[in-house]
Protein backbone atom coordinates (compact mmCIF):
# COMPACT_ATOMS: atom_id res chain seq x y z
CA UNK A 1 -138.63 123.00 -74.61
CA UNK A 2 -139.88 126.21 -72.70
CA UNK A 3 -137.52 128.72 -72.09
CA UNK A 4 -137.11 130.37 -68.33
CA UNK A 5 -135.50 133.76 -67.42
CA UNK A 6 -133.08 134.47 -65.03
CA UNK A 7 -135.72 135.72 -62.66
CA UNK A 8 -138.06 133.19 -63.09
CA UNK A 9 -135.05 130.33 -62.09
CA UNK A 10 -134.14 132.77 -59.08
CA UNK A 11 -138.01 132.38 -57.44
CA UNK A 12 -138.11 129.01 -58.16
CA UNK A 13 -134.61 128.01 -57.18
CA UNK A 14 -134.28 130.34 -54.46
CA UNK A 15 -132.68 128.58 -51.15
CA UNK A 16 -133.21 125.26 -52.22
CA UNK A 17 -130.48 122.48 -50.85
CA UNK A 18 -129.40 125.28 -47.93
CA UNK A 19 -132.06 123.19 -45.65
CA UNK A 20 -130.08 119.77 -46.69
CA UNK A 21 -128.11 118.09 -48.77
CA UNK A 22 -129.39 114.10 -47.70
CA UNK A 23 -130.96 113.38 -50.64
CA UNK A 24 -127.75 114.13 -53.12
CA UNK A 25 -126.15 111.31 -51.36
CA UNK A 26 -126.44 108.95 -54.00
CA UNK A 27 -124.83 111.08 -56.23
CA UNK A 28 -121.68 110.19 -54.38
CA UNK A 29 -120.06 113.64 -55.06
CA UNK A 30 -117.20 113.13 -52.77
CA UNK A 31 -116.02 110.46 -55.17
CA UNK A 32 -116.69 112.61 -58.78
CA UNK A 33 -114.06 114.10 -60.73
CA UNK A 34 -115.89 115.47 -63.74
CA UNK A 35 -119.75 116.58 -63.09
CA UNK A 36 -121.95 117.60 -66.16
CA UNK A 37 -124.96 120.04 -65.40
CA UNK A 38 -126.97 119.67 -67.93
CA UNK A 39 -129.89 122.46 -68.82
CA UNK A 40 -128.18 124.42 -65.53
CA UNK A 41 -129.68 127.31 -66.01
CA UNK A 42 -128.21 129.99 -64.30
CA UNK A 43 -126.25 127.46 -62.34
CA UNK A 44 -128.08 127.02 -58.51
CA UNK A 45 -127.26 123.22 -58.68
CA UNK A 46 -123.81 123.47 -60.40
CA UNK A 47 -122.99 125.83 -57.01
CA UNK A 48 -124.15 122.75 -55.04
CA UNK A 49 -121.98 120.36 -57.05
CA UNK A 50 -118.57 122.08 -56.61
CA UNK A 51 -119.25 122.92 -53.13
CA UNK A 52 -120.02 119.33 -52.44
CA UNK A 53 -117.34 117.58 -54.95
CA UNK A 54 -113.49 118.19 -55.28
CA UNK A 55 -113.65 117.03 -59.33
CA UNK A 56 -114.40 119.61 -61.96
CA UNK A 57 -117.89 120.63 -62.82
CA UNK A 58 -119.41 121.80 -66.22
CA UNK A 59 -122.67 124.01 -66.72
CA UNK A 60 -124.19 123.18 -69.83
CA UNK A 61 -127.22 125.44 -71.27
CA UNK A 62 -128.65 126.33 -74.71
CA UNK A 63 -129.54 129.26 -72.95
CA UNK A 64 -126.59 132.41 -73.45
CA UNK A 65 -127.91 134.86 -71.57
CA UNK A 66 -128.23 132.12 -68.66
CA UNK A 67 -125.00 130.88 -68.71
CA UNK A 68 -124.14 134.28 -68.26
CA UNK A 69 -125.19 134.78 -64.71
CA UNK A 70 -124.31 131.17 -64.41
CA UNK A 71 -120.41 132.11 -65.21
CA UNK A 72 -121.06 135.56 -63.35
CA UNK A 73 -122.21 133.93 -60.02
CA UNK A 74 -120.15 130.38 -60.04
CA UNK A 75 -117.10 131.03 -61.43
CA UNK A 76 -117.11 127.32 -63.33
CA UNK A 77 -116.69 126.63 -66.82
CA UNK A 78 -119.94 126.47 -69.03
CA UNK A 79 -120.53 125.39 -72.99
CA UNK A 80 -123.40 126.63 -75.23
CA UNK A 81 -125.45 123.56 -76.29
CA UNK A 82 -128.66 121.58 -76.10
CA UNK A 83 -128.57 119.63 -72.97
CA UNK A 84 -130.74 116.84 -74.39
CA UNK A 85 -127.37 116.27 -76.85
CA UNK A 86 -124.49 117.34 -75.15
CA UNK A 87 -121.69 118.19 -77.40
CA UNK A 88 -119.09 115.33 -75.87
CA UNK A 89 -117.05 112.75 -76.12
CA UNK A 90 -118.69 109.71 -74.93
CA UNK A 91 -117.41 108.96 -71.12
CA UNK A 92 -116.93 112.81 -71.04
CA UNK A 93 -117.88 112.83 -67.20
CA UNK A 94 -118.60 110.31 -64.39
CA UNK A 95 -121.63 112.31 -63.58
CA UNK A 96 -124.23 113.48 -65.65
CA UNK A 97 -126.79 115.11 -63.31
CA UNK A 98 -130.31 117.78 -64.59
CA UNK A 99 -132.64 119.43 -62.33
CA UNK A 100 -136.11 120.23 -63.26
CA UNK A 101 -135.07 119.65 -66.96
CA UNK A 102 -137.13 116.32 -67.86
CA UNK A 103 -140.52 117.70 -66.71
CA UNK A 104 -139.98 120.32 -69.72
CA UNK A 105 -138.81 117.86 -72.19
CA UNK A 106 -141.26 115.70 -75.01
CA UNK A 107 -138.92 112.60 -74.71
CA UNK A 108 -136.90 112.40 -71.26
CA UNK A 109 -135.88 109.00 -72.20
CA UNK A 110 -133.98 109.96 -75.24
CA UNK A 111 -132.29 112.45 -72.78
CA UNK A 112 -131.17 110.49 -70.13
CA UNK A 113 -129.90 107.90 -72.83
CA UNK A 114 -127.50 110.78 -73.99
CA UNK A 115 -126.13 111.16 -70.60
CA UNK A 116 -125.57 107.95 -70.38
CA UNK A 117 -123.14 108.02 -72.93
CA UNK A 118 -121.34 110.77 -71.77
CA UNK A 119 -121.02 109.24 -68.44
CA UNK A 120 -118.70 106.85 -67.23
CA UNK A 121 -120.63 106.04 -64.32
CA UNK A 122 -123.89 108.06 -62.57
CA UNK A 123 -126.70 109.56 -64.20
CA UNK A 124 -129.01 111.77 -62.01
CA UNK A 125 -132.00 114.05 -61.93
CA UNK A 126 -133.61 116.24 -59.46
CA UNK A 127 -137.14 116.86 -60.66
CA UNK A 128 -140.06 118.46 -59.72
CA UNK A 129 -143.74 116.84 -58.54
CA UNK A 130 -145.75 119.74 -59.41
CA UNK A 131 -148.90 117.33 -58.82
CA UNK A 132 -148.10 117.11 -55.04
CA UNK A 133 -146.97 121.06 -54.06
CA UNK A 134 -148.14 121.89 -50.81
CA UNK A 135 -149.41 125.82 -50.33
CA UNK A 136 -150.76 127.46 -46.62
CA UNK A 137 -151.21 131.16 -47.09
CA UNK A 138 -153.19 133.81 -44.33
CA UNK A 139 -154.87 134.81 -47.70
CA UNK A 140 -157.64 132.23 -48.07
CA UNK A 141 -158.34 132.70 -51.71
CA UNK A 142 -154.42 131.95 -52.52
CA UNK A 143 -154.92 128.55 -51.37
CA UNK A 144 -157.39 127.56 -54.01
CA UNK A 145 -156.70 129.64 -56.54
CA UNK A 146 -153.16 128.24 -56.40
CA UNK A 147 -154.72 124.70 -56.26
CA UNK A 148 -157.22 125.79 -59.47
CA UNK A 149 -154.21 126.93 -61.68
CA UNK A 150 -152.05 124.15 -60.59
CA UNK A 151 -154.32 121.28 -62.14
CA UNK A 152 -155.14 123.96 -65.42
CA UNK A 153 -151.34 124.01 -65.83
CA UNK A 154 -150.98 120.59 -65.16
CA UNK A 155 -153.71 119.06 -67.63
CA UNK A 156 -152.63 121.99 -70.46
CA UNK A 157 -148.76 121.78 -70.59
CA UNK A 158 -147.39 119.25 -73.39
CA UNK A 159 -144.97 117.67 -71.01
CA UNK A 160 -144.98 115.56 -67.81
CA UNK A 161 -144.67 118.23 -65.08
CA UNK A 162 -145.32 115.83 -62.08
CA UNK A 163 -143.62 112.58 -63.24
CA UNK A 164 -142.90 111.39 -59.65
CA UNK A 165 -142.41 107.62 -59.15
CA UNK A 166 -142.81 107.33 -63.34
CA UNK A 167 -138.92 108.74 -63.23
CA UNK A 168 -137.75 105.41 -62.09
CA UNK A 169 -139.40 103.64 -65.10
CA UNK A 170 -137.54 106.27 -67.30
CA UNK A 171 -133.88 105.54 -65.93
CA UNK A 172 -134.69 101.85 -66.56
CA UNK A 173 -136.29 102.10 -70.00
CA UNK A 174 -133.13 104.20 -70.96
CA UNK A 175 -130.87 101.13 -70.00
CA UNK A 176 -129.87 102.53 -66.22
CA UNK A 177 -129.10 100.20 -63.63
CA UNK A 178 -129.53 99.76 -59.47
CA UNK A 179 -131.49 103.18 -59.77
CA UNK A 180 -132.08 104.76 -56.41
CA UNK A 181 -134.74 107.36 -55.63
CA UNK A 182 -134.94 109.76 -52.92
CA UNK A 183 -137.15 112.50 -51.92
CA UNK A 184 -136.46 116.19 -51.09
CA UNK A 185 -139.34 118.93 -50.15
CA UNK A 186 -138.23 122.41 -50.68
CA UNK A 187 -139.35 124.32 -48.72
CA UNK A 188 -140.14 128.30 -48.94
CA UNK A 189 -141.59 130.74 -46.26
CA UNK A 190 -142.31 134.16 -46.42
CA UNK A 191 -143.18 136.09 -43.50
CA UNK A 192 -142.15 139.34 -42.28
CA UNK A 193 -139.67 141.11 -42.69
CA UNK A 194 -140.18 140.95 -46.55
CA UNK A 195 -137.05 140.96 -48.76
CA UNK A 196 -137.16 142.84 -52.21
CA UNK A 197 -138.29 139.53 -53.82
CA UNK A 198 -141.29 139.04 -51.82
CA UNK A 199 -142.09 142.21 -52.47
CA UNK A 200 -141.54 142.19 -55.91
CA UNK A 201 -143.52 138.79 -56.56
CA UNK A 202 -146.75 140.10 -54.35
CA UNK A 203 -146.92 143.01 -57.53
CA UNK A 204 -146.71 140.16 -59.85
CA UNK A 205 -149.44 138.74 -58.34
CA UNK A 206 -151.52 141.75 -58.14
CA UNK A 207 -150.96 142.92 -61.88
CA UNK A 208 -151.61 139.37 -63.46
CA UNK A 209 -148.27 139.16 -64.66
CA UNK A 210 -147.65 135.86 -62.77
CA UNK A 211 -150.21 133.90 -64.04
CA UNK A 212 -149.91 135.94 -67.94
CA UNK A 213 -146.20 133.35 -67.42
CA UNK A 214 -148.65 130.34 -67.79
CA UNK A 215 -151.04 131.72 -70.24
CA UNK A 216 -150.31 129.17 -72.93
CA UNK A 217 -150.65 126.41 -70.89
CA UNK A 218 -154.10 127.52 -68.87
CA UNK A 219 -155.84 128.38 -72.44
CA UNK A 220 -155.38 125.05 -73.61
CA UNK A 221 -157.52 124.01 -70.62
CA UNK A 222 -159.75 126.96 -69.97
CA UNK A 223 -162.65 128.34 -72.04
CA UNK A 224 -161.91 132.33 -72.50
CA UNK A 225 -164.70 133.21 -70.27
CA UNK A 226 -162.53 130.77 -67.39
CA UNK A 227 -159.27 132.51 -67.85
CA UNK A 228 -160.46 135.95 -67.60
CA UNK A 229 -162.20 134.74 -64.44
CA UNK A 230 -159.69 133.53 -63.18
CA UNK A 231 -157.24 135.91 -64.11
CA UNK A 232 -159.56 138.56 -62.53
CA UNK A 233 -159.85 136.72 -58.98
CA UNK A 234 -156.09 135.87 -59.27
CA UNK A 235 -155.15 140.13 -59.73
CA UNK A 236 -157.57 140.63 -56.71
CA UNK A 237 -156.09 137.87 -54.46
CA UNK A 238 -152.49 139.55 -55.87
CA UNK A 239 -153.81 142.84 -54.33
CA UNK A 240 -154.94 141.39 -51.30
CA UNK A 241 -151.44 139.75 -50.50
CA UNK A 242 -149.77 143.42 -51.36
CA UNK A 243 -152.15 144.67 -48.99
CA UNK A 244 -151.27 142.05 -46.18
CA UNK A 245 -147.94 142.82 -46.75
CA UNK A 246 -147.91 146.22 -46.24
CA UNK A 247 -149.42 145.55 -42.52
CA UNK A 248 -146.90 142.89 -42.23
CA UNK A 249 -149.38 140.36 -41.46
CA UNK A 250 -149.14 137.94 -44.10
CA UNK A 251 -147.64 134.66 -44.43
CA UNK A 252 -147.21 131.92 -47.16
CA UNK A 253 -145.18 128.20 -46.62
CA UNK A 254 -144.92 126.71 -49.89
CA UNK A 255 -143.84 122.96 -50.48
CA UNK A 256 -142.37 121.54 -53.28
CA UNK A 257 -141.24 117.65 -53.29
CA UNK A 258 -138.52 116.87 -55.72
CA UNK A 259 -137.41 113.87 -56.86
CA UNK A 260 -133.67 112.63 -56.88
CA UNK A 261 -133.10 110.03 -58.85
CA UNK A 262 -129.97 107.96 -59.42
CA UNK A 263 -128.89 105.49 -61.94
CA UNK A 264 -125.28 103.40 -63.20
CA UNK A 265 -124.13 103.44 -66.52
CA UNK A 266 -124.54 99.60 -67.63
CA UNK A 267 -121.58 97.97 -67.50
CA UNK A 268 -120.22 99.90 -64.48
CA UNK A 269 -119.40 97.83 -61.40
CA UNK A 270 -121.14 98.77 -57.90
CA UNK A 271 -120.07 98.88 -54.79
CA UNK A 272 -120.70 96.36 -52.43
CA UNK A 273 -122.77 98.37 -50.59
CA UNK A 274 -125.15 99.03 -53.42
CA UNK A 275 -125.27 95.59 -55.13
CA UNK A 276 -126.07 93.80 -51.52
């Protein structure tokens, strides 16, 4: 499974859910009383989960440095361990929940089968559909350079990064019931004024170091001569951007759709409003 950084969760993570919260209605969080992140990272979604639940919630990362700043900026209790075999009890939690953990994983499946028996209940993910990201920019050449590495990274990683409706097939194959699926788009604007984020992820773009964070995954695609191409028209689109910045005149709206999905531990009874 790839590993992420702090800073690389904080970009990718950063403001999603304060738009709304719609989607995590099937999680029924109201109702839980023991919540298991699973692969949380440096805990954005474990925030959303106690804000939005009175029970207990759990972060659970193999990930140290991580749970670090997930203990540092949530204040909740998290374990060391591989989320695809959490180290509990079976019916541990009544919610079992990952985000943007089964798009890095070989065999998702196997995962959510292992939530499944730590949960008493709901299991639920919130992933990515990296196929279907939306991207406007006032730099042209960001638009379809975006677009070009994209489908590289897309075709090259080993994993199903844009598993969309194929998630619902997963819950069921790993012996989930009356699964529910929802859609959220995150969505991310810049425009001025730029914060120090912005700022500091127009440099990446100009030095290369953005794209070097995908480098494994483009080569298996791209022929040497391709990457350096690309790499070169990606550092002077990156300096263009810094550029536009500085005159304050350029904007970027990104769109990501993630899926929510929601399934019942078999054997667990369901409401009447869910089983009609």
């Amino acid at each position: 499974m790839r590993k992420f950084s702090p800073e690389y969760l904080r970009r990718t993570r950063d403001g999603m859910w304060e738009q709304s919260r719609e989607a995590l209605e099937p999680l029924s969080l109201a109702d839980r009383e023991r919540i298991l992140d699973a692969g949380s990272g440096t805990g954005e979604l474990a925030r959303v989960l106690d804000e939005e639940s009175p029970g207990r919630v759990v972060c659970l990362d193999a990930d140290p440095d991580l749970l670090a700043v997930a203990r540092e900026q949530t204040g909740l209790d998290v374990v060391a361990g591989d989320a695809t075999r959490p180290p509990f009890r079976s019916d541990s939690f009544d919610l079992v929940v990952c985000q943007a953990l089964l798009v890095n994983l070989p065999e998702p499946v196997a995962a959510l089968r292992a939530f499944a028996d730590c949960s008493t209940e709901l299991v639920a993910a919130v992933e990515p559909d990296n196929a279907d990201v939306g991207v406007d920019s006032t730099v042209a050449a960001e638009v379809e350079l975006e677009r070009s590495v994209r489908e590289a990274y897309i075709e090259g990683v080993e994993t199903d990064v844009a598993m969309g409706d194929r998630l619902v097939s997963l819950f069921r194959d790993a012996g989930l019931e009356a699964v529910q699926t929802r859609r959220y788009y995150h969505r991310k604007l810049i425009e001025p004024p730029y914060d120090e984020t912005e700022l500091t992820a127009a440099a990446r773009k100009a030095s290369g170091a953005a794209l070097t964070e995908h480098e494994t995954e483009l080569r298996r695609t791209l022929s040497p001569a391709e990457y350096d191409t690309l790499r070169r028209e990606w550092r002077e689109m990156g300096r263009e951007v810094v550029e536009a910045m500085r005159e304050e005149r350029y904007r970027r709206a990104e769109v990501v759709p993630f899926d929510v999905v929601v399934g019942r531990v078999s054997g667990t009874r369901m409401s009447v409003a869910e089983g009609g």
